[in-house]
N, C-alpha and C. Protein backbone atom coordinates (compact mmCIF):
# COMPACT_ATOMS: atom_id res chain seq x y z
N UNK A 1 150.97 -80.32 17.75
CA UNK A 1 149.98 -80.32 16.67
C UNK A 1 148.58 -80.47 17.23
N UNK A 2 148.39 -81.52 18.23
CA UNK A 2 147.43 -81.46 18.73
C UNK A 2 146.45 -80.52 19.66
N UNK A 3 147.44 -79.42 20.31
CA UNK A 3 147.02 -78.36 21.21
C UNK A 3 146.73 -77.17 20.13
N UNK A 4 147.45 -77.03 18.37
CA UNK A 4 147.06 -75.91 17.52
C UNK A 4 145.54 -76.44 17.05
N UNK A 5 145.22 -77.81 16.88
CA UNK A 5 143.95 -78.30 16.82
C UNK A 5 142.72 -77.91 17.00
N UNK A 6 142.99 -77.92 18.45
CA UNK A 6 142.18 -77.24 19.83
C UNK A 6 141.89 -76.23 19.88
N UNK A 7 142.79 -75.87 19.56
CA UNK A 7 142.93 -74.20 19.39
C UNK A 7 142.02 -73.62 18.36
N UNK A 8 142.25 -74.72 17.21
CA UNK A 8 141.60 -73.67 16.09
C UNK A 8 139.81 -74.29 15.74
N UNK A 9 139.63 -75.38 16.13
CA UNK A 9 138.68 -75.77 17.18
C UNK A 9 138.00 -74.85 18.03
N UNK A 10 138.34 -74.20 19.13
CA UNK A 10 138.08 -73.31 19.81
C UNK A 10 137.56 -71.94 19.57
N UNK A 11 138.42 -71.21 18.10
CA UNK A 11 138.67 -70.26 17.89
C UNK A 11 137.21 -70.24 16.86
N UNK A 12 136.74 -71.41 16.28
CA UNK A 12 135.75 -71.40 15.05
C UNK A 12 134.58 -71.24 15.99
N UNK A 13 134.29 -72.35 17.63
CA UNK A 13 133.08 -72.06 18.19
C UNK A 13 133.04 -70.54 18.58
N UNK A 14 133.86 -69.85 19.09
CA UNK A 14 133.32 -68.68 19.51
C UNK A 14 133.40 -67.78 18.73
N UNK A 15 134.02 -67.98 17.41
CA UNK A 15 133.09 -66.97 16.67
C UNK A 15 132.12 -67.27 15.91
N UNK A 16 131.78 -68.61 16.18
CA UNK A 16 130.39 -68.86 15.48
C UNK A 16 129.22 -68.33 16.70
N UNK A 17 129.75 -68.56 17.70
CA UNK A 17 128.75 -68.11 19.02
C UNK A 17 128.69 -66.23 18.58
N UNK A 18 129.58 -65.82 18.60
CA UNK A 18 129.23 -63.86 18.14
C UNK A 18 128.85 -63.88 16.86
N UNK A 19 129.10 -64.46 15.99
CA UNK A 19 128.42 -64.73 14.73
C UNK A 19 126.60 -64.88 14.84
N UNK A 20 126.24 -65.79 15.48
CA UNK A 20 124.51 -66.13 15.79
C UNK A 20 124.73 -65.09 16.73
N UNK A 21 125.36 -64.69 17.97
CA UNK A 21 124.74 -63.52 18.72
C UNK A 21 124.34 -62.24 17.85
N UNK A 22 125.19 -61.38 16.90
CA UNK A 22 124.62 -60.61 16.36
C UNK A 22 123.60 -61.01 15.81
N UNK A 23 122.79 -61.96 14.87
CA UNK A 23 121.29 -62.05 14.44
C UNK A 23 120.64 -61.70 15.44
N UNK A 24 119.00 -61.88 14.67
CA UNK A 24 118.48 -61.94 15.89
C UNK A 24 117.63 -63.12 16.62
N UNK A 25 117.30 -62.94 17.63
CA UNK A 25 117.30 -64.35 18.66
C UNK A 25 115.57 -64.07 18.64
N UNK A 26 115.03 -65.22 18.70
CA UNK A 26 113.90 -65.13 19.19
C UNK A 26 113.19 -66.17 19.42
N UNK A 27 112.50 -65.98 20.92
CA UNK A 27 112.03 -67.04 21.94
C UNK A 27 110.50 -66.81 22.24
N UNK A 28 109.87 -67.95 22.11
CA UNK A 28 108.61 -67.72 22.55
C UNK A 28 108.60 -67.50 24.11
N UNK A 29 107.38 -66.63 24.63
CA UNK A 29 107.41 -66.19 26.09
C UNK A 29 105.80 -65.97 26.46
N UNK A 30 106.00 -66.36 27.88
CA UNK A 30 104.51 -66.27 27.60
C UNK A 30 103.70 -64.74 28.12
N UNK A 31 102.73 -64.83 27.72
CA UNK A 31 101.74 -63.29 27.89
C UNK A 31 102.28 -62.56 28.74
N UNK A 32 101.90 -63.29 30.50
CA UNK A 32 102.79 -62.40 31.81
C UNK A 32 104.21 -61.88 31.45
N UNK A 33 105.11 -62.09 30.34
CA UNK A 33 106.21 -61.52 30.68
C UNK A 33 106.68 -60.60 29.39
N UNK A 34 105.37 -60.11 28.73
CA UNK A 34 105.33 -59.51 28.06
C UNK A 34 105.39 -57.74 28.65
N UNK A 35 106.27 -56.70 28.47
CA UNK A 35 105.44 -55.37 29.56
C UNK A 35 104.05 -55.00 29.23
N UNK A 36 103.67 -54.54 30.44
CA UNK A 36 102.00 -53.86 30.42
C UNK A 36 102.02 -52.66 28.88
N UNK A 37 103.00 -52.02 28.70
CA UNK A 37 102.66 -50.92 27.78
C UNK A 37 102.38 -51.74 26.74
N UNK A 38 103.20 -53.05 26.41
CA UNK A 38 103.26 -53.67 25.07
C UNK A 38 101.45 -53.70 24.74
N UNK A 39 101.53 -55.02 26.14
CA UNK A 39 99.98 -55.26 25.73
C UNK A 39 99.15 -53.95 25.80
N UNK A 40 98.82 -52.94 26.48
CA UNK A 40 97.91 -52.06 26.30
C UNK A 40 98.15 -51.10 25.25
N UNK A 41 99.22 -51.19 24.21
CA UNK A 41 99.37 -50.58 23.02
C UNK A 41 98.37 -51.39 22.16
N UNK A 42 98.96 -53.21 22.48
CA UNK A 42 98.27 -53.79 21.04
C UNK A 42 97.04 -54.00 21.29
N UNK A 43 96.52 -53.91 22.55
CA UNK A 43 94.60 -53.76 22.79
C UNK A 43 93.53 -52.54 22.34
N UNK A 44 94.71 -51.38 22.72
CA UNK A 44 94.24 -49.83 22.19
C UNK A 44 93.76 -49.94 20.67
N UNK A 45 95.39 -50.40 20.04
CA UNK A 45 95.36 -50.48 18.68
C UNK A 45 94.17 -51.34 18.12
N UNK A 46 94.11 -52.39 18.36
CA UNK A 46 93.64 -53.51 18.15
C UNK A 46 92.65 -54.40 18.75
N UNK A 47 90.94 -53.87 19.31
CA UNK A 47 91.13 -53.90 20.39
C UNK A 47 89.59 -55.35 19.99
N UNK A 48 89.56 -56.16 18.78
CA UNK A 48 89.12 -57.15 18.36
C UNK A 48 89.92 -58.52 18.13
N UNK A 49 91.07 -57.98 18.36
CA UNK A 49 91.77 -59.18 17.49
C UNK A 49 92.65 -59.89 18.91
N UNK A 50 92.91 -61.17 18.51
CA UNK A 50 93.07 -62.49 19.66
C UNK A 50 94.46 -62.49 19.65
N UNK A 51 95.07 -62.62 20.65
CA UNK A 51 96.58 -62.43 20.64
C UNK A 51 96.68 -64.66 20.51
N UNK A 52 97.41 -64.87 19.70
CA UNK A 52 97.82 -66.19 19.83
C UNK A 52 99.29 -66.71 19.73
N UNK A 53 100.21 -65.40 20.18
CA UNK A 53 101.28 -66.28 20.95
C UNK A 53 102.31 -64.74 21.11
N UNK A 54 103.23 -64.82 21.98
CA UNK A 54 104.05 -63.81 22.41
C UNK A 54 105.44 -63.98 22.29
N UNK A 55 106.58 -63.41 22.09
CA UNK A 55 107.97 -63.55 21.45
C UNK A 55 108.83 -62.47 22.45
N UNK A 56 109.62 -63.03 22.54
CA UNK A 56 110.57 -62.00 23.06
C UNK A 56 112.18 -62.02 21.74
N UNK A 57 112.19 -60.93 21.11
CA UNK A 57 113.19 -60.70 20.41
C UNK A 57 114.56 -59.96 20.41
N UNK A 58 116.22 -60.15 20.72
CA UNK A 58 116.63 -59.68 20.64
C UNK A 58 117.94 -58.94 19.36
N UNK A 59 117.26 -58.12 19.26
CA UNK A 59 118.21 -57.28 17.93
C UNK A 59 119.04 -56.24 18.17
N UNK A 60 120.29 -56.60 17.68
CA UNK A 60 121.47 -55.42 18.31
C UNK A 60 121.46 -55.22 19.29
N UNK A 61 121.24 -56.10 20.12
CA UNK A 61 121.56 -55.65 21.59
C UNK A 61 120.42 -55.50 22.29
N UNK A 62 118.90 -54.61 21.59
CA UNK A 62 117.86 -54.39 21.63
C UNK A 62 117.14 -55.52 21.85
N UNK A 63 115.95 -55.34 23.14
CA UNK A 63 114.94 -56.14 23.12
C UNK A 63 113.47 -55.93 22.69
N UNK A 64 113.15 -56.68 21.75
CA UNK A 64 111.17 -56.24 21.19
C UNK A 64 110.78 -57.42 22.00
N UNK A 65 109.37 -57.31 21.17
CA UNK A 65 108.50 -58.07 21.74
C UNK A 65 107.50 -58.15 20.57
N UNK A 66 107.16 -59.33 20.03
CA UNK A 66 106.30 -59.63 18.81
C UNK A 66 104.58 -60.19 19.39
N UNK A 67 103.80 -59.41 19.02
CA UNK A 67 102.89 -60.29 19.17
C UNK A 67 102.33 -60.83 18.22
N UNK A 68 101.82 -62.06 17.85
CA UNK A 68 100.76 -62.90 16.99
C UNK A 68 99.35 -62.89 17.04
N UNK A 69 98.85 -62.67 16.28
CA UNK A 69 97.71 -62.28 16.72
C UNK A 69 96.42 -62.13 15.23
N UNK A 70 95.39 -62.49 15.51
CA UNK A 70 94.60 -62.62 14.18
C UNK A 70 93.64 -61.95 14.76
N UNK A 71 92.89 -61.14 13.65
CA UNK A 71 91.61 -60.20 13.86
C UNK A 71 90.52 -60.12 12.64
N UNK A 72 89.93 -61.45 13.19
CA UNK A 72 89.04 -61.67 11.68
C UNK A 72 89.53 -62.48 10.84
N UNK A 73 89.95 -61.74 9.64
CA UNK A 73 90.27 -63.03 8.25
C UNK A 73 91.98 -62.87 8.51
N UNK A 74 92.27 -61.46 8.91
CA UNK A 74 93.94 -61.06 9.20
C UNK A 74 94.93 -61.18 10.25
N UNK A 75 95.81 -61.94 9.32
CA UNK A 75 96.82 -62.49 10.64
C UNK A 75 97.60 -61.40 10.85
N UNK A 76 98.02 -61.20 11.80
CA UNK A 76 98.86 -59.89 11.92
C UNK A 76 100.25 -60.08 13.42
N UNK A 77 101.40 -60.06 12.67
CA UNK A 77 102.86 -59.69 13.68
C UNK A 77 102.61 -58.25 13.97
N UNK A 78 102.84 -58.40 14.97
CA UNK A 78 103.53 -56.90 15.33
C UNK A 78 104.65 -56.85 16.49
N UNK A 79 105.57 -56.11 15.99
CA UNK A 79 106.83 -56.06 16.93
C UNK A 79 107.25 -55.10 17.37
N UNK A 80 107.34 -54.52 18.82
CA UNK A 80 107.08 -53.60 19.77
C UNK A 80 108.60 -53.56 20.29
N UNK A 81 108.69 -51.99 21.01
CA UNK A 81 109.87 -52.04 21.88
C UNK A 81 109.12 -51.81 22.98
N UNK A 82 109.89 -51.96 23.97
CA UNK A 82 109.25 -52.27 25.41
C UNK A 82 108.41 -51.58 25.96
N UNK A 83 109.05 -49.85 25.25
CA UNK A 83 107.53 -49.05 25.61
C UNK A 83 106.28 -48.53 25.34
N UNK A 84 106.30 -49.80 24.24
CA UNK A 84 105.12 -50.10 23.72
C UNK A 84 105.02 -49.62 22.13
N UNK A 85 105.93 -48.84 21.87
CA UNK A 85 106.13 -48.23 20.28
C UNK A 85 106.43 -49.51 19.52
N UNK A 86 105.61 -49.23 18.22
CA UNK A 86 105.79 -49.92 17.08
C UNK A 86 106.87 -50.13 16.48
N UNK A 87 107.68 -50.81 15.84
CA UNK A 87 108.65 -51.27 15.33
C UNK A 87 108.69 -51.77 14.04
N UNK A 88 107.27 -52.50 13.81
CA UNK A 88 107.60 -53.60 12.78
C UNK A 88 106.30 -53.98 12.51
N UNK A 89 104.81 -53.96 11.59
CA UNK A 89 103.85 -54.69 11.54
C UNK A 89 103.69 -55.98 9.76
N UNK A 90 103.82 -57.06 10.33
CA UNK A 90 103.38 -57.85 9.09
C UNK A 90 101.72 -58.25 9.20
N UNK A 91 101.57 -58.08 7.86
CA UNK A 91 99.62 -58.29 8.07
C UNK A 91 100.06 -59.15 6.97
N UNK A 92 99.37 -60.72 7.18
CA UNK A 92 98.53 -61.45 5.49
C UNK A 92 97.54 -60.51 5.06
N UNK A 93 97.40 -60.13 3.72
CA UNK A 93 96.03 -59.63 3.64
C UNK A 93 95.64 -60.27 2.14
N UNK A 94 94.43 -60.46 1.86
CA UNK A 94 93.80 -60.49 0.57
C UNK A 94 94.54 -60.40 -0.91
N UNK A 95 94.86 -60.80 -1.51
CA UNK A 95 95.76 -60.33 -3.01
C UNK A 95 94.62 -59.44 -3.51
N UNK A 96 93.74 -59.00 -3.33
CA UNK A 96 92.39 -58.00 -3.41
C UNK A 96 92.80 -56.85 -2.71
N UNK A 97 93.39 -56.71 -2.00
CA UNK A 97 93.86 -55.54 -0.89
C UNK A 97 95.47 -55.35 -1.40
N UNK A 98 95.98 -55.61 -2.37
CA UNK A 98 96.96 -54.96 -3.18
C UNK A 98 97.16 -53.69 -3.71
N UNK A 99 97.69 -52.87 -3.35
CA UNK A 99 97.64 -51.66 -4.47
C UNK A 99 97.86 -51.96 -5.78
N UNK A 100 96.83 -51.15 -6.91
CA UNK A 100 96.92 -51.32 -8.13
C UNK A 100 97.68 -51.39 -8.96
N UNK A 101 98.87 -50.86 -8.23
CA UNK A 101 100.44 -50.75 -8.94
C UNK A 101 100.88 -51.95 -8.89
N UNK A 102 100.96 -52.78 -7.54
CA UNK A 102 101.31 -53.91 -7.16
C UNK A 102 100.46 -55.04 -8.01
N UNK A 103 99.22 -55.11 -8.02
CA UNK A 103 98.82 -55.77 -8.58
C UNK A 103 99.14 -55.93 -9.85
N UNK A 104 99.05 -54.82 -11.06
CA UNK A 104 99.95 -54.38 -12.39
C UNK A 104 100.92 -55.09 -12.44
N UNK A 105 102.13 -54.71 -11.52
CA UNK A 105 103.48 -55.21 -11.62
C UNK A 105 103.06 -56.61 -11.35
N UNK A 106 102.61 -57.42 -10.62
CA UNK A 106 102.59 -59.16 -10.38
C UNK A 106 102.08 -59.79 -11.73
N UNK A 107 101.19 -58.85 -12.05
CA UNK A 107 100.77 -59.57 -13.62
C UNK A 107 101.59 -59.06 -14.67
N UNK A 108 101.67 -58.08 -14.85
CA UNK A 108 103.03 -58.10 -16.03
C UNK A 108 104.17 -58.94 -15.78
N UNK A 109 104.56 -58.77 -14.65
CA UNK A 109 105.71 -59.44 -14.30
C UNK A 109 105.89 -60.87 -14.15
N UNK A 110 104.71 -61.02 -14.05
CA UNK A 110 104.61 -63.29 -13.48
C UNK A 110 103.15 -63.78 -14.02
N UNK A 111 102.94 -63.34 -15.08
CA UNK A 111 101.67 -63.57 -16.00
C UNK A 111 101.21 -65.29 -15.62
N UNK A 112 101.90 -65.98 -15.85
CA UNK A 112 101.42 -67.13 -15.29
C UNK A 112 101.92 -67.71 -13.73
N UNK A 113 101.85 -66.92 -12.81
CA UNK A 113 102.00 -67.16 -11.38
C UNK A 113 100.50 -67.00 -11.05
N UNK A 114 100.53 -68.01 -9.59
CA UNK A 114 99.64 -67.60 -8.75
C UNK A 114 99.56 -67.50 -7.92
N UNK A 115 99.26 -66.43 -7.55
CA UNK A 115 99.71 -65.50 -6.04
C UNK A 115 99.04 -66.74 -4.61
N UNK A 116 100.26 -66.91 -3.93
CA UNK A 116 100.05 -67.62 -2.85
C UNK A 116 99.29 -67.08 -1.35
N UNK A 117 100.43 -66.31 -1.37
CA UNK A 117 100.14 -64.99 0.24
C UNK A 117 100.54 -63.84 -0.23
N UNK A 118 100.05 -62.75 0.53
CA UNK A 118 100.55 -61.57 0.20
C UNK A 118 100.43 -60.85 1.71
N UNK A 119 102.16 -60.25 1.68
CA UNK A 119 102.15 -59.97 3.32
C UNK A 119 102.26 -58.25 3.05
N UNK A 120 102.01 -57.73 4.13
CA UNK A 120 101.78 -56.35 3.86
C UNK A 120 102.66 -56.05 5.40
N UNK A 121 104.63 -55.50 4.69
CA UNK A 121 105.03 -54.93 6.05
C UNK A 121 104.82 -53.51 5.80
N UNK A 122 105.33 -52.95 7.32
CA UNK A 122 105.36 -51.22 7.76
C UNK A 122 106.47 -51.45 8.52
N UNK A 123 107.46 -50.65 8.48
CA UNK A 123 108.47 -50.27 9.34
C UNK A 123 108.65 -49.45 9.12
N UNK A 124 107.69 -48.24 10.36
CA UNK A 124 107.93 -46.82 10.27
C UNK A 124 107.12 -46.32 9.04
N UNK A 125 107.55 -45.51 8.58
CA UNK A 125 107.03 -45.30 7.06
C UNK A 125 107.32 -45.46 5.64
N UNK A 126 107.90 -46.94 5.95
CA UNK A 126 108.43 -47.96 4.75
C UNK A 126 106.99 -48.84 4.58
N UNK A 127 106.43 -49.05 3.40
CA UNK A 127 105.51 -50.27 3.36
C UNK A 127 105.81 -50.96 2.48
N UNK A 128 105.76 -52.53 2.25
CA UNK A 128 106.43 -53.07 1.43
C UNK A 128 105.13 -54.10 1.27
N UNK A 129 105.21 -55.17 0.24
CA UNK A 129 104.18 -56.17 -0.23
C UNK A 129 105.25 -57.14 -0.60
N UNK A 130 105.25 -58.50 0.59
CA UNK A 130 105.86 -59.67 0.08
C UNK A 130 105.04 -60.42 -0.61
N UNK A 131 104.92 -60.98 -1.77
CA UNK A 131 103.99 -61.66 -3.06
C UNK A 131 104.68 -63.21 -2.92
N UNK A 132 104.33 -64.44 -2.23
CA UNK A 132 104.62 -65.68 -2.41
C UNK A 132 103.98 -66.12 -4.01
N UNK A 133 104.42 -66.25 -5.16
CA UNK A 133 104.15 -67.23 -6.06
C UNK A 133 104.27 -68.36 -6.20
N UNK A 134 103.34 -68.86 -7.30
CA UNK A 134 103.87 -69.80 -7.90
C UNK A 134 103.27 -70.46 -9.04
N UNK A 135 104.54 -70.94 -10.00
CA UNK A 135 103.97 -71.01 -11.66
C UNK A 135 103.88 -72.81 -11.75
N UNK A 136 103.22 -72.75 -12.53
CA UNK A 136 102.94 -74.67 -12.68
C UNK A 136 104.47 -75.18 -12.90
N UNK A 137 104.84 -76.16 -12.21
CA UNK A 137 106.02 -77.19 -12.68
C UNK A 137 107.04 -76.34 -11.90
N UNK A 138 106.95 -75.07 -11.04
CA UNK A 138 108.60 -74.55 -10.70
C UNK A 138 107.64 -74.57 -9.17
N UNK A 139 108.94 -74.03 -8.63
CA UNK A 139 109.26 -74.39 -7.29
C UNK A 139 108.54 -72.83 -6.09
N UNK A 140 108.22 -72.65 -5.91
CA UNK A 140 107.50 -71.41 -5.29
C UNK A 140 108.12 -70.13 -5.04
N UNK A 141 108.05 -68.84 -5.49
CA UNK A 141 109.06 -67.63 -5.55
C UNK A 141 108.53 -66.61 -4.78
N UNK A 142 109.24 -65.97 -4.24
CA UNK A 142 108.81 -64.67 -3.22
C UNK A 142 109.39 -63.53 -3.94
N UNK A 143 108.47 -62.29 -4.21
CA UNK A 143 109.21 -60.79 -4.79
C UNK A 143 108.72 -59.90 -3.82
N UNK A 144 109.30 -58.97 -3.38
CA UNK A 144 109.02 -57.84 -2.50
C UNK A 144 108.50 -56.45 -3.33
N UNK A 145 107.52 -56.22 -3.48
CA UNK A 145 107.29 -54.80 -4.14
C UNK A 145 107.43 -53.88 -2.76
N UNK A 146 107.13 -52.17 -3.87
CA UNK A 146 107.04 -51.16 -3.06
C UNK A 146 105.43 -50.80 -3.36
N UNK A 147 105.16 -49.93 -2.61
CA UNK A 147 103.47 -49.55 -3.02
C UNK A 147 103.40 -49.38 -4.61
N UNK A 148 104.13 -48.66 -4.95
CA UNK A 148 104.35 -48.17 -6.49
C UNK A 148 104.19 -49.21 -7.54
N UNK A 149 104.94 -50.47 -7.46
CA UNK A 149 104.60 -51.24 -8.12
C UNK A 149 106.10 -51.81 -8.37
N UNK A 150 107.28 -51.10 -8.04
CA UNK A 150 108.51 -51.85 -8.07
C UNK A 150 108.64 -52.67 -7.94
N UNK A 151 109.84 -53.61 -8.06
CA UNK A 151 110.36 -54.57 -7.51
C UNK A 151 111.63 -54.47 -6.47
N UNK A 152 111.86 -54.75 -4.81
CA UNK A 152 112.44 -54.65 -3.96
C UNK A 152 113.52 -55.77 -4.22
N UNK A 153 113.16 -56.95 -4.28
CA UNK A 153 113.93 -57.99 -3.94
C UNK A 153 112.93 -59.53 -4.71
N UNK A 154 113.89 -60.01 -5.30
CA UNK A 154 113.18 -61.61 -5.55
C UNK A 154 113.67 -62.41 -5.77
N UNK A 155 112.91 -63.37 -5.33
CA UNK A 155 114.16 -64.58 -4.47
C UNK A 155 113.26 -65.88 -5.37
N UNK A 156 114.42 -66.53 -6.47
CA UNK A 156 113.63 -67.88 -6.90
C UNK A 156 113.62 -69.09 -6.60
């Protein structure tokens, strides 16, 4: 009884270990071990804004590389594959810098919310608007629009 124990003991850590291996992993790293293409993509691109911290990410097997980085009033992720191609950009931006659709939909939709952050992703030629709310007396809500003014996803 005691060795089926062990066993099943055993059998829960390692698939909790391939379980967290498929997510994805991500480690802060510093600048030097970032590749040269990464950084001379996000300087080209970007060539005002302060890098303030570096990531090494692995997804599916795949390794990126995130940089942090603010340029002005805008904080901005961006997550790179090694040869320097884009992957992934999150910007904070302004609830002023909303598309009009988006904006429409947050007020019809959450008339008494008030917009917390508003993140602006790109992946590829997906753009999406994460909208942090929040209404007096409840607990703070995130909805994902599309440019259009949809609703993606919302989480209360």
């Amino acid at each position: 009884m005691r060795n089926h124990i062990k066993l099943s003991v055993a059998a829960l850590l390692i698939a909790g270990s391939f379980a967290s291996s498929a997510n994805a992993q991500e480690k802060k790293i510093p600048q030097s071990k970032v590749p040269v293409a990464v950084i001379t993509a996000f300087k080209t691109t970007y060539p005002s804004a302060k890098i303030k911290g570096t990531n090494q990410e692995v997804k599916a097997g795949t390794v990126y590389y995130e940089i942090e980085s603010k340029d002005g009033m805008v904080k901005r992720d961006i997550l790179y594959a090694a040869d320097g191609g884009v992957t992934e950009i999150e910007e904070i931006i302004p609830a002023a810098q909303m598309p009009s659709a988006v904006q429409a939909s947050v007020t019809s939709g959450h008339p008494n919310a008030t917009v917390k952050s508003v993140e602006k992703n790109t992946q590829g030629p997906v753009i999406t608007y994460e909208i942090l709310m929040k209404e007096k007396g409840k607990k703070p809500f995130e909805v994902i629009y599309n440019p259009d003014g949809t609703v993606v996803t919302k989480t209360m």
